[in-house]
PDB file of N, CA and C in Angstrom:
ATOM      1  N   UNK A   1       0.833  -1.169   0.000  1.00  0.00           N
ATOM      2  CA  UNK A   1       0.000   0.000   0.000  1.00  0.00           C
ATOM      3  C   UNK A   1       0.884   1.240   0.000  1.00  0.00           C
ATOM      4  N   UNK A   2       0.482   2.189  -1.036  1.00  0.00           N
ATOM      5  CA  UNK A   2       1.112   3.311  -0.707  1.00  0.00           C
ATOM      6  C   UNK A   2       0.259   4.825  -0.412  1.00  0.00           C
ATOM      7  N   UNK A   3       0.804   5.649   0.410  1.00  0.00           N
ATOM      8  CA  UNK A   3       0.370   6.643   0.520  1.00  0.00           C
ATOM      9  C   UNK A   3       0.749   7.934  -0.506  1.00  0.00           C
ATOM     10  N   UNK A   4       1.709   7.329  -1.708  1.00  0.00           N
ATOM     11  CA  UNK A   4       2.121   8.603  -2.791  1.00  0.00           C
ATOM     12  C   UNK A   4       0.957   9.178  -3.170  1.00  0.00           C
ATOM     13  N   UNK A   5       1.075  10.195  -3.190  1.00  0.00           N
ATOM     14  CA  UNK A   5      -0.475  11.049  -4.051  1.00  0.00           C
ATOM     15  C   UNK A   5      -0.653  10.348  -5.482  1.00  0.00           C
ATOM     16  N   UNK A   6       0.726  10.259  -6.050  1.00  0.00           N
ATOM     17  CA  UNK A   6       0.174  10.017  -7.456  1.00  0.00           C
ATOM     18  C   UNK A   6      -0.705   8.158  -7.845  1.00  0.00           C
ATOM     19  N   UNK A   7      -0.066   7.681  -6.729  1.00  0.00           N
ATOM     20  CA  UNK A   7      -0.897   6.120  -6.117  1.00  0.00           C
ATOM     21  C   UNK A   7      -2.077   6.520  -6.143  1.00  0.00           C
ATOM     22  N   UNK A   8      -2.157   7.433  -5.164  1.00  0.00           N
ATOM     23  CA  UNK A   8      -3.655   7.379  -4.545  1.00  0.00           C
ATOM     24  C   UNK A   8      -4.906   7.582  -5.077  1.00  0.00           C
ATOM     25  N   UNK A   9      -4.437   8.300  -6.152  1.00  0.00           N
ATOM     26  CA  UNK A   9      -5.209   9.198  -7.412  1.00  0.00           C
ATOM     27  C   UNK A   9      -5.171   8.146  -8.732  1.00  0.00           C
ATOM     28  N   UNK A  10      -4.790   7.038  -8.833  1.00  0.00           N
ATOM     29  CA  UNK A  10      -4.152   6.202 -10.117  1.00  0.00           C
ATOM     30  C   UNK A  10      -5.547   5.691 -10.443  1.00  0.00           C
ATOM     31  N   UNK A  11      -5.743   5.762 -11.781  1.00  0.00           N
ATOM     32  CA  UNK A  11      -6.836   5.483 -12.545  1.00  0.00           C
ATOM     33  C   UNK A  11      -7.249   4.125 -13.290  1.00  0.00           C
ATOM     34  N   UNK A  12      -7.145   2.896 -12.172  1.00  0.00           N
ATOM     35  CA  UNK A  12      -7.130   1.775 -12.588  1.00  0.00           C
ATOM     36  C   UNK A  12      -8.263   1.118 -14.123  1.00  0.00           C
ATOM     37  N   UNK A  13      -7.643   0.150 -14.704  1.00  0.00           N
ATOM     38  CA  UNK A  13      -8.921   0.053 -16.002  1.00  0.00           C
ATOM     39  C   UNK A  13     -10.759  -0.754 -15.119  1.00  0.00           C
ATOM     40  N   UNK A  14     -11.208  -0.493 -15.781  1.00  0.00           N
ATOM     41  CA  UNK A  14     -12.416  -0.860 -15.022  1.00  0.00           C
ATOM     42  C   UNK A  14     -12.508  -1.891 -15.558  1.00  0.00           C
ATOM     43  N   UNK A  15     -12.045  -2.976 -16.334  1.00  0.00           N
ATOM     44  CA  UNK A  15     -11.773  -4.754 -16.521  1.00  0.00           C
ATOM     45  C   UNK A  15     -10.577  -4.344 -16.991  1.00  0.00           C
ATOM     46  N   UNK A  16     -10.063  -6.065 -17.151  1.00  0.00           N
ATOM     47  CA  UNK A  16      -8.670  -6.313 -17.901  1.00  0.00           C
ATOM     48  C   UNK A  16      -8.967  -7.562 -18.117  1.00  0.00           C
ATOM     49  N   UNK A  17      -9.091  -7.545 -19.961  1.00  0.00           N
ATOM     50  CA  UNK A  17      -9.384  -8.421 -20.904  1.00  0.00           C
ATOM     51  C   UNK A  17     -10.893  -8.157 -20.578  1.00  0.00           C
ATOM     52  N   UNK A  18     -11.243  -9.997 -19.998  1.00  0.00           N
ATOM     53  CA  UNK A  18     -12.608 -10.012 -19.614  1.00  0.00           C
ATOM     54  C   UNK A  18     -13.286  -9.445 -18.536  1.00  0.00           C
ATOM     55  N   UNK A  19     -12.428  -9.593 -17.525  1.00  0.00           N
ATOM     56  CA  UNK A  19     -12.314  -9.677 -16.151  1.00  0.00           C
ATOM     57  C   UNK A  19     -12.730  -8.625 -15.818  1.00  0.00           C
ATOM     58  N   UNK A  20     -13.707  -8.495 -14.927  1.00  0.00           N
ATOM     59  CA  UNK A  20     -14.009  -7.289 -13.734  1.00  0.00           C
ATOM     60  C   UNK A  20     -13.360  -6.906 -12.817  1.00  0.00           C
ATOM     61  N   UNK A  21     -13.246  -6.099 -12.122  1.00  0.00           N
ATOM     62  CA  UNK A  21     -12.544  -5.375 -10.885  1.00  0.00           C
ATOM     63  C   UNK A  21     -13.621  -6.491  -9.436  1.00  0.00           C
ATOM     64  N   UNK A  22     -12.913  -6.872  -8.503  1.00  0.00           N
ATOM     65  CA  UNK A  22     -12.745  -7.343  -7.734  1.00  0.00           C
ATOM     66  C   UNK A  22     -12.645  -6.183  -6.081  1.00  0.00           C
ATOM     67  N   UNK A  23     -12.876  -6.016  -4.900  1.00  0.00           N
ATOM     68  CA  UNK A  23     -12.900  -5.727  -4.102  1.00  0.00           C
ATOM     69  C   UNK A  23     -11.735  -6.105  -3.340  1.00  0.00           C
ATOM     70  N   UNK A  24     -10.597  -5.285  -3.049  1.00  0.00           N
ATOM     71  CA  UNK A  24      -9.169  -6.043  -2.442  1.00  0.00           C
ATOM     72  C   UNK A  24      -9.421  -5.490  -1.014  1.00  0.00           C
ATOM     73  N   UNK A  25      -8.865  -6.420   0.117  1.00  0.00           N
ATOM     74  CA  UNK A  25      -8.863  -6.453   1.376  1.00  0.00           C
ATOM     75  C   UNK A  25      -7.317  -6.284   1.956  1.00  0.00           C
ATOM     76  N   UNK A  26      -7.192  -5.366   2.685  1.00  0.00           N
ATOM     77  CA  UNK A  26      -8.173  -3.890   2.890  1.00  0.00           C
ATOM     78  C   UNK A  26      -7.786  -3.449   1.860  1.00  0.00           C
ATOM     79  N   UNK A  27      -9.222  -2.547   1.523  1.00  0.00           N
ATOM     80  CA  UNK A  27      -9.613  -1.838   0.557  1.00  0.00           C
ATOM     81  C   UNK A  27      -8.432  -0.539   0.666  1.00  0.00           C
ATOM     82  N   UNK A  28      -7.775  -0.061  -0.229  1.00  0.00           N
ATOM     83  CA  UNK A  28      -6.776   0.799  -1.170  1.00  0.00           C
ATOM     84  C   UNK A  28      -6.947   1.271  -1.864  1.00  0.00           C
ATOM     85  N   UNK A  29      -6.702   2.550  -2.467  1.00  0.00           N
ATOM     86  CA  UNK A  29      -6.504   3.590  -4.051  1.00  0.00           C
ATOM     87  C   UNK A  29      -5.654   2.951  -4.609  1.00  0.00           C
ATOM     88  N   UNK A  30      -4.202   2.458  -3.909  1.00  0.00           N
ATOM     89  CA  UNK A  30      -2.917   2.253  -4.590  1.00  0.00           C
ATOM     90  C   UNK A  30      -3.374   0.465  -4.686  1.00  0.00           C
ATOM     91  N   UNK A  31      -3.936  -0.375  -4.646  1.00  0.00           N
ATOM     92  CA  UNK A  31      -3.997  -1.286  -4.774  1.00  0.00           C
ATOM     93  C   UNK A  31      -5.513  -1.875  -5.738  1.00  0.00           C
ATOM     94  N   UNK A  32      -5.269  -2.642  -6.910  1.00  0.00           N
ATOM     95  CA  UNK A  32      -6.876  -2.991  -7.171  1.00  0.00           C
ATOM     96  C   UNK A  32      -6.502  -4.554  -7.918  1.00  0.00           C
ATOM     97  N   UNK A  33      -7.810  -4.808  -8.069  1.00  0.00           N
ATOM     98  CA  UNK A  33      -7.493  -6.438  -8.833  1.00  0.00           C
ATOM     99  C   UNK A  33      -8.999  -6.426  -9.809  1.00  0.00           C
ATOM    100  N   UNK A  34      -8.511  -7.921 -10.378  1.00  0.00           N
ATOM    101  CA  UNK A  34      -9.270  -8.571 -11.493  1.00  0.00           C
ATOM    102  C   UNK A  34      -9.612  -9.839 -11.439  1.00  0.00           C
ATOM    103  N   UNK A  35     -10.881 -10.545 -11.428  1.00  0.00           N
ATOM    104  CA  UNK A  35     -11.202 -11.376 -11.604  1.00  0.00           C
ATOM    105  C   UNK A  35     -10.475 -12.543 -10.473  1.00  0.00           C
ATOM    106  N   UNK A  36     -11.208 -13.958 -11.041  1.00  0.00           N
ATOM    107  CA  UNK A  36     -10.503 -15.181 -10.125  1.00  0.00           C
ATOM    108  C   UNK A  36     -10.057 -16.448 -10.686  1.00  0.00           C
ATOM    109  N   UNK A  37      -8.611 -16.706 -10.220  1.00  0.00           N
ATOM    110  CA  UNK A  37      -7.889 -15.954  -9.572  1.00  0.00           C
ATOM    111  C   UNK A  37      -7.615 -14.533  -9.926  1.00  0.00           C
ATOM    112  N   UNK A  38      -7.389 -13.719  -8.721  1.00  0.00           N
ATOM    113  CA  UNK A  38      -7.712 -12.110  -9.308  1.00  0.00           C
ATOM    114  C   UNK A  38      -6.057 -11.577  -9.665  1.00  0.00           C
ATOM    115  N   UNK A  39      -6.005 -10.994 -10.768  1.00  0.00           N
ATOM    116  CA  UNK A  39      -4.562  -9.855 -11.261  1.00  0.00           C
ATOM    117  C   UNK A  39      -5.033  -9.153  -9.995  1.00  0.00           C
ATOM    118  N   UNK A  40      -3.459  -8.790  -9.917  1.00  0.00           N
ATOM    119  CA  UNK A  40      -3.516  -8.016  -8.695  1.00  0.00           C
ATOM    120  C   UNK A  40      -2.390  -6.644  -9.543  1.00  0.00           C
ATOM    121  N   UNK A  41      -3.031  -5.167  -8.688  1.00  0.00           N
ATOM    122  CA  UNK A  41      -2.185  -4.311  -9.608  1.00  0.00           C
ATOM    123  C   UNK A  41      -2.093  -3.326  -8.296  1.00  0.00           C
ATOM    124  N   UNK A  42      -0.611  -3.020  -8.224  1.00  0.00           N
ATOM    125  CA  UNK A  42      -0.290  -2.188  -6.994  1.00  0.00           C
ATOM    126  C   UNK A  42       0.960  -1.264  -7.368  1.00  0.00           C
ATOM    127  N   UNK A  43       0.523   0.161  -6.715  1.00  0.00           N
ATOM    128  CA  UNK A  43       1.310   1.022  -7.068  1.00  0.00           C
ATOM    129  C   UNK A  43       2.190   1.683  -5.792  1.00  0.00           C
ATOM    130  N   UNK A  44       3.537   2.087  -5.876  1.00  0.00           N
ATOM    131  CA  UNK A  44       4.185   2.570  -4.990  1.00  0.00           C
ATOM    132  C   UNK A  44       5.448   1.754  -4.776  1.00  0.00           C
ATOM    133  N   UNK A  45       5.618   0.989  -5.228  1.00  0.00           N
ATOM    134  CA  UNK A  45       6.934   0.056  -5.389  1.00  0.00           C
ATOM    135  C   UNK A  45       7.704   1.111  -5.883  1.00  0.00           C
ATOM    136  N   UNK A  46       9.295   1.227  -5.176  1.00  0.00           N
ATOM    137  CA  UNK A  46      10.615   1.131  -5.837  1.00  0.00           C
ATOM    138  C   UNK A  46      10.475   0.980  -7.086  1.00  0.00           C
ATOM    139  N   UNK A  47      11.320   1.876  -7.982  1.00  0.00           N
ATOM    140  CA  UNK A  47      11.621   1.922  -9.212  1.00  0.00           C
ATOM    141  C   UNK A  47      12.575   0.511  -9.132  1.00  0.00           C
ATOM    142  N   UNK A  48      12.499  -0.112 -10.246  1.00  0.00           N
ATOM    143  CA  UNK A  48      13.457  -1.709  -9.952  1.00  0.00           C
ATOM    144  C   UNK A  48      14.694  -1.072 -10.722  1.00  0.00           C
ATOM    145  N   UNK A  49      16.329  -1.411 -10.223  1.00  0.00           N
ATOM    146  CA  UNK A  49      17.559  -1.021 -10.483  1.00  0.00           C
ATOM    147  C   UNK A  49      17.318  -1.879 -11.749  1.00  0.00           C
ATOM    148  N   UNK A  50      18.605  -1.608 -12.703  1.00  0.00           N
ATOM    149  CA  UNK A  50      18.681  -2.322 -14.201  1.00  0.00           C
ATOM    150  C   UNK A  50      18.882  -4.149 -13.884  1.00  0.00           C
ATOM    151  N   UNK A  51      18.886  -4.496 -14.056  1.00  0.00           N
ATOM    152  CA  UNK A  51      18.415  -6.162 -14.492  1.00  0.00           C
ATOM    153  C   UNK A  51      18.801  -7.042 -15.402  1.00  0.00           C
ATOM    154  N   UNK A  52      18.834  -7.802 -15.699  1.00  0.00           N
ATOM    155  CA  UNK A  52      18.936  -9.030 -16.500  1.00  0.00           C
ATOM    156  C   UNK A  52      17.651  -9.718 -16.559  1.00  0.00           C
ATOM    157  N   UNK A  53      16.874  -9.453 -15.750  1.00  0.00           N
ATOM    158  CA  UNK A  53      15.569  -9.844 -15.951  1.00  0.00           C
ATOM    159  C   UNK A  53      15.228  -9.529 -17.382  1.00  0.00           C
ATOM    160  N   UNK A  54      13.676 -10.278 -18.342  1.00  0.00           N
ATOM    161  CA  UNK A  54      13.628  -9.543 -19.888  1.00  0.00           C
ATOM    162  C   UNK A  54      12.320  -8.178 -19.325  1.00  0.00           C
ATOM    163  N   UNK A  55      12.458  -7.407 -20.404  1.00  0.00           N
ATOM    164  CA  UNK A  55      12.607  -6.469 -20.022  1.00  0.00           C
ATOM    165  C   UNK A  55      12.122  -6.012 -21.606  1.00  0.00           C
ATOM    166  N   UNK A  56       9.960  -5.328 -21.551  1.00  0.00           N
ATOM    167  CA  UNK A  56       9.609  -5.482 -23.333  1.00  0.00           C
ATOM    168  C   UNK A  56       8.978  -4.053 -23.175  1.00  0.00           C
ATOM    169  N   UNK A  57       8.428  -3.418 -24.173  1.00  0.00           N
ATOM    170  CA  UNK A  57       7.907  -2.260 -24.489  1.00  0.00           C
ATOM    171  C   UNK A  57       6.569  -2.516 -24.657  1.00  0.00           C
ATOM    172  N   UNK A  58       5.329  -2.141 -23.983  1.00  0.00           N
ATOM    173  CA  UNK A  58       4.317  -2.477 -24.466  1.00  0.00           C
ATOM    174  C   UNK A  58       3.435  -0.713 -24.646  1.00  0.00           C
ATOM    175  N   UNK A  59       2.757  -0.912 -25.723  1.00  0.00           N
ATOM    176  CA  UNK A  59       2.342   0.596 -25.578  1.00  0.00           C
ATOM    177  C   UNK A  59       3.245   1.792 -24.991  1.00  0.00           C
ATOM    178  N   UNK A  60       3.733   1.836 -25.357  1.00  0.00           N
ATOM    179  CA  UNK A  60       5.211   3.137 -25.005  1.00  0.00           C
ATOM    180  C   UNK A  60       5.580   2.755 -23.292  1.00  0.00           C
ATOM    181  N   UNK A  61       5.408   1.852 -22.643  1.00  0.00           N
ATOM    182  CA  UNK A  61       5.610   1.538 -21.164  1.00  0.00           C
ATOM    183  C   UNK A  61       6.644   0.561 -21.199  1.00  0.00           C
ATOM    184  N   UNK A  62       7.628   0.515 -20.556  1.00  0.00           N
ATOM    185  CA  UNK A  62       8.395  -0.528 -20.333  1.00  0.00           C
ATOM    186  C   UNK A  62       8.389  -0.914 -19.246  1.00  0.00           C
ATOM    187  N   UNK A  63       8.112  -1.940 -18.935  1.00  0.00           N
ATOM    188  CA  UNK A  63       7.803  -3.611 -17.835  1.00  0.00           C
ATOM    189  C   UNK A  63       8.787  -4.505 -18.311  1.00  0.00           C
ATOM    190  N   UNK A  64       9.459  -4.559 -16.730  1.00  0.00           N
ATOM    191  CA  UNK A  64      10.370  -6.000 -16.424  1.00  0.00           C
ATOM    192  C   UNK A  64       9.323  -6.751 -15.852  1.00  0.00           C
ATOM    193  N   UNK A  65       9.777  -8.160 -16.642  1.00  0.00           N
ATOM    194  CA  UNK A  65       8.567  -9.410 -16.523  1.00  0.00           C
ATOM    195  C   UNK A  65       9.355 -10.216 -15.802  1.00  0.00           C
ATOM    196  N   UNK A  66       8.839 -11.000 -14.731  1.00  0.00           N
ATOM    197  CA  UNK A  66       9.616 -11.946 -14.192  1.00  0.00           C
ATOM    198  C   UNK A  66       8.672 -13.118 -14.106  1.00  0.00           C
ATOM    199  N   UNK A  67       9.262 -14.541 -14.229  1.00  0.00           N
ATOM    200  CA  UNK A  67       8.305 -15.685 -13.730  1.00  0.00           C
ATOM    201  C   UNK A  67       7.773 -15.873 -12.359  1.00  0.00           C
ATOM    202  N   UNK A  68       7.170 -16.190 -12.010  1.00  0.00           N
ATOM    203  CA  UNK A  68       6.579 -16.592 -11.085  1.00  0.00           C
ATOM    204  C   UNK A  68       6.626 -18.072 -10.659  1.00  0.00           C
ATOM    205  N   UNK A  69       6.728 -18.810  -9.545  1.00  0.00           N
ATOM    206  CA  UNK A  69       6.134 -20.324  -9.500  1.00  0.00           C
ATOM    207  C   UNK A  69       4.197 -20.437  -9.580  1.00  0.00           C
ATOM    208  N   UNK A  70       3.775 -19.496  -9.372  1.00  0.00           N
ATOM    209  CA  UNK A  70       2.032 -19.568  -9.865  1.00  0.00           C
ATOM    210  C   UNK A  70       1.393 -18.493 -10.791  1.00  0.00           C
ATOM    211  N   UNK A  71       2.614 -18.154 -11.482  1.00  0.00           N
ATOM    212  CA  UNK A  71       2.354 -16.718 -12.670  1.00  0.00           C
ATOM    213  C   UNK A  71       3.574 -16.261 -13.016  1.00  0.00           C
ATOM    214  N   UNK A  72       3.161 -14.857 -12.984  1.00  0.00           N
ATOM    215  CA  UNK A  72       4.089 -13.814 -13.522  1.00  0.00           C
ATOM    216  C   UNK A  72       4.112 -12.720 -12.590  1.00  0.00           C
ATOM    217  N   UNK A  73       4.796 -11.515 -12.810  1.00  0.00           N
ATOM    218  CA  UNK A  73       4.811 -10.464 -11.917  1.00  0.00           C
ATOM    219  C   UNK A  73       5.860  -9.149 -13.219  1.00  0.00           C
ATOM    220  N   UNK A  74       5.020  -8.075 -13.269  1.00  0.00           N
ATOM    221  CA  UNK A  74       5.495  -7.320 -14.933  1.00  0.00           C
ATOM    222  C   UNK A  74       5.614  -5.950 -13.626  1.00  0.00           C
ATOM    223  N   UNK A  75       6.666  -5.076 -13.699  1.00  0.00           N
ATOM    224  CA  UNK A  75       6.850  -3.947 -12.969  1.00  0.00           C
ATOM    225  C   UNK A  75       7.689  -2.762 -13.980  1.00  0.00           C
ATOM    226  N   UNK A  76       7.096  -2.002 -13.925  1.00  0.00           N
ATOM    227  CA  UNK A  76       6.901  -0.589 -14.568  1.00  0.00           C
ATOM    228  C   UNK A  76       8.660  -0.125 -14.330  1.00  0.00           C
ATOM    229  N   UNK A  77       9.296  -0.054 -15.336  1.00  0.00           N
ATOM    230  CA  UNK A  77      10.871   0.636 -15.363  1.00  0.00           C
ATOM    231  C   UNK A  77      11.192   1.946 -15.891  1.00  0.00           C
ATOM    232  N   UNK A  78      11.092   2.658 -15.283  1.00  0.00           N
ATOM    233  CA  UNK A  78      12.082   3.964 -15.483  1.00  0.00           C
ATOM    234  C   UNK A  78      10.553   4.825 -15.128  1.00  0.00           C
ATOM    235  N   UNK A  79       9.743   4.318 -13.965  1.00  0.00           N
ATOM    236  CA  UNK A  79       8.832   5.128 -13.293  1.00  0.00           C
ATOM    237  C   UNK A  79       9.188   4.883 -11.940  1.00  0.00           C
ATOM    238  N   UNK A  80       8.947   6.218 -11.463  1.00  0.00           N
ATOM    239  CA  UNK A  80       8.683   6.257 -10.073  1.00  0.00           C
ATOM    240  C   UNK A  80       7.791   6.981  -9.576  1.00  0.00           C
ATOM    241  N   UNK A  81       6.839   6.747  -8.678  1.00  0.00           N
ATOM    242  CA  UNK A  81       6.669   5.213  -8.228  1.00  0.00           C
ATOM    243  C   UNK A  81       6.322   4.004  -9.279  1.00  0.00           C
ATOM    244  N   UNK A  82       6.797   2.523  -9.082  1.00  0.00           N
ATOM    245  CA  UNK A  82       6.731   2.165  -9.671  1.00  0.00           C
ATOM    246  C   UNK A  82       4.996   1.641  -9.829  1.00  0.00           C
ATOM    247  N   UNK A  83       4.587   0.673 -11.244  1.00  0.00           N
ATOM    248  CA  UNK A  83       3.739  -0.594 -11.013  1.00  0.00           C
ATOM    249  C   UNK A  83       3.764  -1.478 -11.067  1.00  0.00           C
ATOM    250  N   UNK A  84       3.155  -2.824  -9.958  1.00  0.00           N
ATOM    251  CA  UNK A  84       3.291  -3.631 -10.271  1.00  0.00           C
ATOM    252  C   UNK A  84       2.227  -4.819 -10.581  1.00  0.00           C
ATOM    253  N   UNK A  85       1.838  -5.532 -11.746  1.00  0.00           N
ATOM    254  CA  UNK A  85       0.358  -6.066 -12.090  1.00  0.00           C
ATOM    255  C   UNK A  85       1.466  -8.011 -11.571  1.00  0.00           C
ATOM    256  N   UNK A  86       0.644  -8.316 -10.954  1.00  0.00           N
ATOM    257  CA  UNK A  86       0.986  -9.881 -10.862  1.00  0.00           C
ATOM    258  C   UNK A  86      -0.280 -10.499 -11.234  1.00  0.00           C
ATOM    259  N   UNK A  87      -0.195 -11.601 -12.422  1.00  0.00           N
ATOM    260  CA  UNK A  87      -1.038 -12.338 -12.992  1.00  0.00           C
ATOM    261  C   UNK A  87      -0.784 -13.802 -12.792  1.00  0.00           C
ATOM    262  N   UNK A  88      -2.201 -14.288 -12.189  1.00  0.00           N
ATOM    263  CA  UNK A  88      -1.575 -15.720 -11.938  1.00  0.00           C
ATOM    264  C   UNK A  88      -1.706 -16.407 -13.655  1.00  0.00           C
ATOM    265  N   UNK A  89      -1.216 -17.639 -13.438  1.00  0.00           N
ATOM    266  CA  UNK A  89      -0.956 -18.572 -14.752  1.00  0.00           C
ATOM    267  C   UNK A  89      -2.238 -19.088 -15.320  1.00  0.00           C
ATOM    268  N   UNK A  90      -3.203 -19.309 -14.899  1.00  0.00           N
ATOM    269  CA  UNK A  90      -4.661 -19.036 -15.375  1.00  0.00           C
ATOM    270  C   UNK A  90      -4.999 -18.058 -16.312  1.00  0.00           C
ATOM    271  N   UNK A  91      -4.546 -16.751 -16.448  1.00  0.00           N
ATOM    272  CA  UNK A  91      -4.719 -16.007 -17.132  1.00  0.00           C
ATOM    273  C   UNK A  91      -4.356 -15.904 -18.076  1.00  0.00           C
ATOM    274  N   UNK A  92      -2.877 -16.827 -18.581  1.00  0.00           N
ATOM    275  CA  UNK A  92      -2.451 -16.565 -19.659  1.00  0.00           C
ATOM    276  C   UNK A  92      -1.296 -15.452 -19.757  1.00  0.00           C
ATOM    277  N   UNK A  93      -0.734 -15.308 -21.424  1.00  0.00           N
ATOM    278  CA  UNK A  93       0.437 -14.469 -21.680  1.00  0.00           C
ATOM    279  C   UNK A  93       0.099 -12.837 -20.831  1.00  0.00           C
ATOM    280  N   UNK A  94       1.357 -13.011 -19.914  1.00  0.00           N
ATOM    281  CA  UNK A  94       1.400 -11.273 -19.701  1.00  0.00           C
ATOM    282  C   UNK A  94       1.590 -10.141 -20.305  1.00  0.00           C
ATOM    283  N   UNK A  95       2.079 -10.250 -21.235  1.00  0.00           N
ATOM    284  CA  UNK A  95       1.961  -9.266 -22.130  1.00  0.00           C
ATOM    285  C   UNK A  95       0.404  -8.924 -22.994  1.00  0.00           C
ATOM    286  N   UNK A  96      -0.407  -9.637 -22.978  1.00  0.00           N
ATOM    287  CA  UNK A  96      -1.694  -9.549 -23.867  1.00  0.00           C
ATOM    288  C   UNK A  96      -2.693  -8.594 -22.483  1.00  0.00           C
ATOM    289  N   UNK A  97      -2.489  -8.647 -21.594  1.00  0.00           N
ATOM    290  CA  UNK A  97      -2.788  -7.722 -20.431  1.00  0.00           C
ATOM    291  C   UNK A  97      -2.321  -6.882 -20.167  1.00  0.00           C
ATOM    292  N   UNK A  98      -0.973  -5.963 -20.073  1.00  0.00           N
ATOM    293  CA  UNK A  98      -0.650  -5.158 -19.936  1.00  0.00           C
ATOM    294  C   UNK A  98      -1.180  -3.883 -20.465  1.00  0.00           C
ATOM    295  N   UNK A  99      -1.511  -3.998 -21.423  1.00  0.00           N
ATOM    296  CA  UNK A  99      -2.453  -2.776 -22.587  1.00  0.00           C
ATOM    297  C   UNK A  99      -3.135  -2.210 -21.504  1.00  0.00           C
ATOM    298  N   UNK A 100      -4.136  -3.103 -21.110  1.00  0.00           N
ATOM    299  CA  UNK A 100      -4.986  -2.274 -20.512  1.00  0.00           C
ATOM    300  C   UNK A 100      -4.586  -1.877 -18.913  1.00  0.00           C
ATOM    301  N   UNK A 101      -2.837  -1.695 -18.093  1.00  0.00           N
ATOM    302  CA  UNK A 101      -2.422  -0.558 -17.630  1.00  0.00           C
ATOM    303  C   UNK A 101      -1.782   0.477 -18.228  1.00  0.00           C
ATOM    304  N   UNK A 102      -2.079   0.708 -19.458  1.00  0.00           N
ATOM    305  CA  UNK A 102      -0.838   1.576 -20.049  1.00  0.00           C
ATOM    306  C   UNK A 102      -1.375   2.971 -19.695  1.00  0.00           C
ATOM    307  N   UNK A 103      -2.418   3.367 -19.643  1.00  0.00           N
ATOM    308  CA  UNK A 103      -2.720   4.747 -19.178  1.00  0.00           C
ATOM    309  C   UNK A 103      -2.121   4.865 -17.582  1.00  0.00           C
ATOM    310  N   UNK A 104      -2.577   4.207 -16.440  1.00  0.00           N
ATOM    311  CA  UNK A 104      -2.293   4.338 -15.082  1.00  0.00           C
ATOM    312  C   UNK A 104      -0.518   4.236 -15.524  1.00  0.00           C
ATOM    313  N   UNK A 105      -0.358   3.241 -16.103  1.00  0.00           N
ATOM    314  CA  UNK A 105       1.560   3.199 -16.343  1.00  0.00           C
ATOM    315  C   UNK A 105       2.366   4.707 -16.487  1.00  0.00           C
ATOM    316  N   UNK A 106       1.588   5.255 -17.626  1.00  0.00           N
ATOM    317  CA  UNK A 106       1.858   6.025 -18.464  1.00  0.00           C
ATOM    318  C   UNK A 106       1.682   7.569 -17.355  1.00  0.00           C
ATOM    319  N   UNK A 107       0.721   7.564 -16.418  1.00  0.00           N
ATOM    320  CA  UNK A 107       0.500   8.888 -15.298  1.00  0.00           C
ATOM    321  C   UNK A 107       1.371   8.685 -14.411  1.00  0.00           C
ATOM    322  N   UNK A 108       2.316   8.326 -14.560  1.00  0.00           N
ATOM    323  CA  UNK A 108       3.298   7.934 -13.106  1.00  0.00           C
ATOM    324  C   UNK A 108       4.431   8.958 -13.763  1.00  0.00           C
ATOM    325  N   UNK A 109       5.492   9.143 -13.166  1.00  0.00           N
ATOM    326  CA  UNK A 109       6.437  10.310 -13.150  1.00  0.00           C
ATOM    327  C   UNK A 109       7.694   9.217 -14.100  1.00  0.00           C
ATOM    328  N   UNK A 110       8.276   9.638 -15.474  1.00  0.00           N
ATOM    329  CA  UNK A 110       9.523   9.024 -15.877  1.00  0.00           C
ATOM    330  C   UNK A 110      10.701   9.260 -15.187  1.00  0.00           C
ATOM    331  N   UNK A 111      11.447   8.084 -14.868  1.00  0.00           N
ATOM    332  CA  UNK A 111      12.847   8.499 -14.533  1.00  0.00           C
ATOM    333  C   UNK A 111      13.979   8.517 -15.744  1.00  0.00           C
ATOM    334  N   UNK A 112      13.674   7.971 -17.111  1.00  0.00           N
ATOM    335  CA  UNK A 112      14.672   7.976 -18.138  1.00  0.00           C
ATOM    336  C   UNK A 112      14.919   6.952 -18.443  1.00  0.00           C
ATOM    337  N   UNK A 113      15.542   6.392 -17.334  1.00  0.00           N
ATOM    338  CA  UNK A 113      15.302   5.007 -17.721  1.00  0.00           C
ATOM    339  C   UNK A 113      14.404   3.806 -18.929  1.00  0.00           C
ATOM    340  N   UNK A 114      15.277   2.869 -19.671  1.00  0.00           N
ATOM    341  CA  UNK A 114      14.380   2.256 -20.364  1.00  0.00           C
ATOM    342  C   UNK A 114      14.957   1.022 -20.949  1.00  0.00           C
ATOM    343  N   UNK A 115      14.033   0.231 -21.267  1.00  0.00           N
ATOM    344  CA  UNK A 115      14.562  -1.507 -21.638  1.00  0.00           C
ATOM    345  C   UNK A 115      15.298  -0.947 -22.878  1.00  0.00           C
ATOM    346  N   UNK A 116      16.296  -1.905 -22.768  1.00  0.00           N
ATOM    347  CA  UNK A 116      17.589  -1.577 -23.643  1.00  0.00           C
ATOM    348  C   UNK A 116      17.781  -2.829 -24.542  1.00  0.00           C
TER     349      UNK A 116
END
C-alpha cells in the first residue's frame, strides 16, 4: 500500500481483458485487482535497479517481466513510483494484459530510464 499522491489518485482500467474489478482487502486507491484468480495491480513500489531480468515495451511503457512459480509479476521501469500487475498462470500471456495498464503506467512520473 502506498500513501504517494500520485498512487492514490491512479486510474485503474475498469476490466482487464474479460475480467471485472474485484474488491481487495483492505480496501486501497494504490492497490486494485481482477477477476478469479484475481490480477492483482499495486502502485508505490521502488523503481526496480537495471536487471537481466527480460525487459519489453508495451504501448510506449516498459515492464520487467519476471516468472513466477504460480504466474508472472510485470513492474513498470524507469517510473517512479513504480507498477506492479501480478497475474496468476490461469490467465495466460502477460503481455496480452498489460495494454490495458498503459494509461495508469503512463500517469506515473519518468525516470529515463528504459529496456535496452
Amino acid at each position: 500500500m502506498s500513501d504517494d499522491p500520485t498512487c492514490t489518485s491512479i486510474s485503474w482500467p475498469v476490466d482487464v481483458s474479460t475480467l471485472g474489478s474485484v474488491d481487495t482487502s483492505p480496501a486501497d486507491p494504490s492497490v486494485a485487482a481482477w477477476g478469479e484468480p484475481a490480477i492483482i495491480a499495486r502502485c508505490g513500489l521502488r523503481a526496480p535497479a537495471p536487471t537481466a531480468d527480460s525487459c519489453v515495451v508495451i504501448d510506449g511503457v516498459d515492464w520487467v517481466v519476471r516468472e513466477l512459480s504460480d504466474g508472472t509479476a510485470a513492474v513498470t521501469y524507469g517510473r517512479e513510483p513504480a507498477l506492479e500487475v501480478l497475474v496468476p498462470k490461469a490467465h495466460g500471456p502477460v503481455p496480452l494484459l498489460l495494454p490495458a495498464f498503459g494509461p495508469a503506467a503512463r500517469s506515473l512520473p519518468e525516470t529515463g530510464r528504459r529496456c535496452t
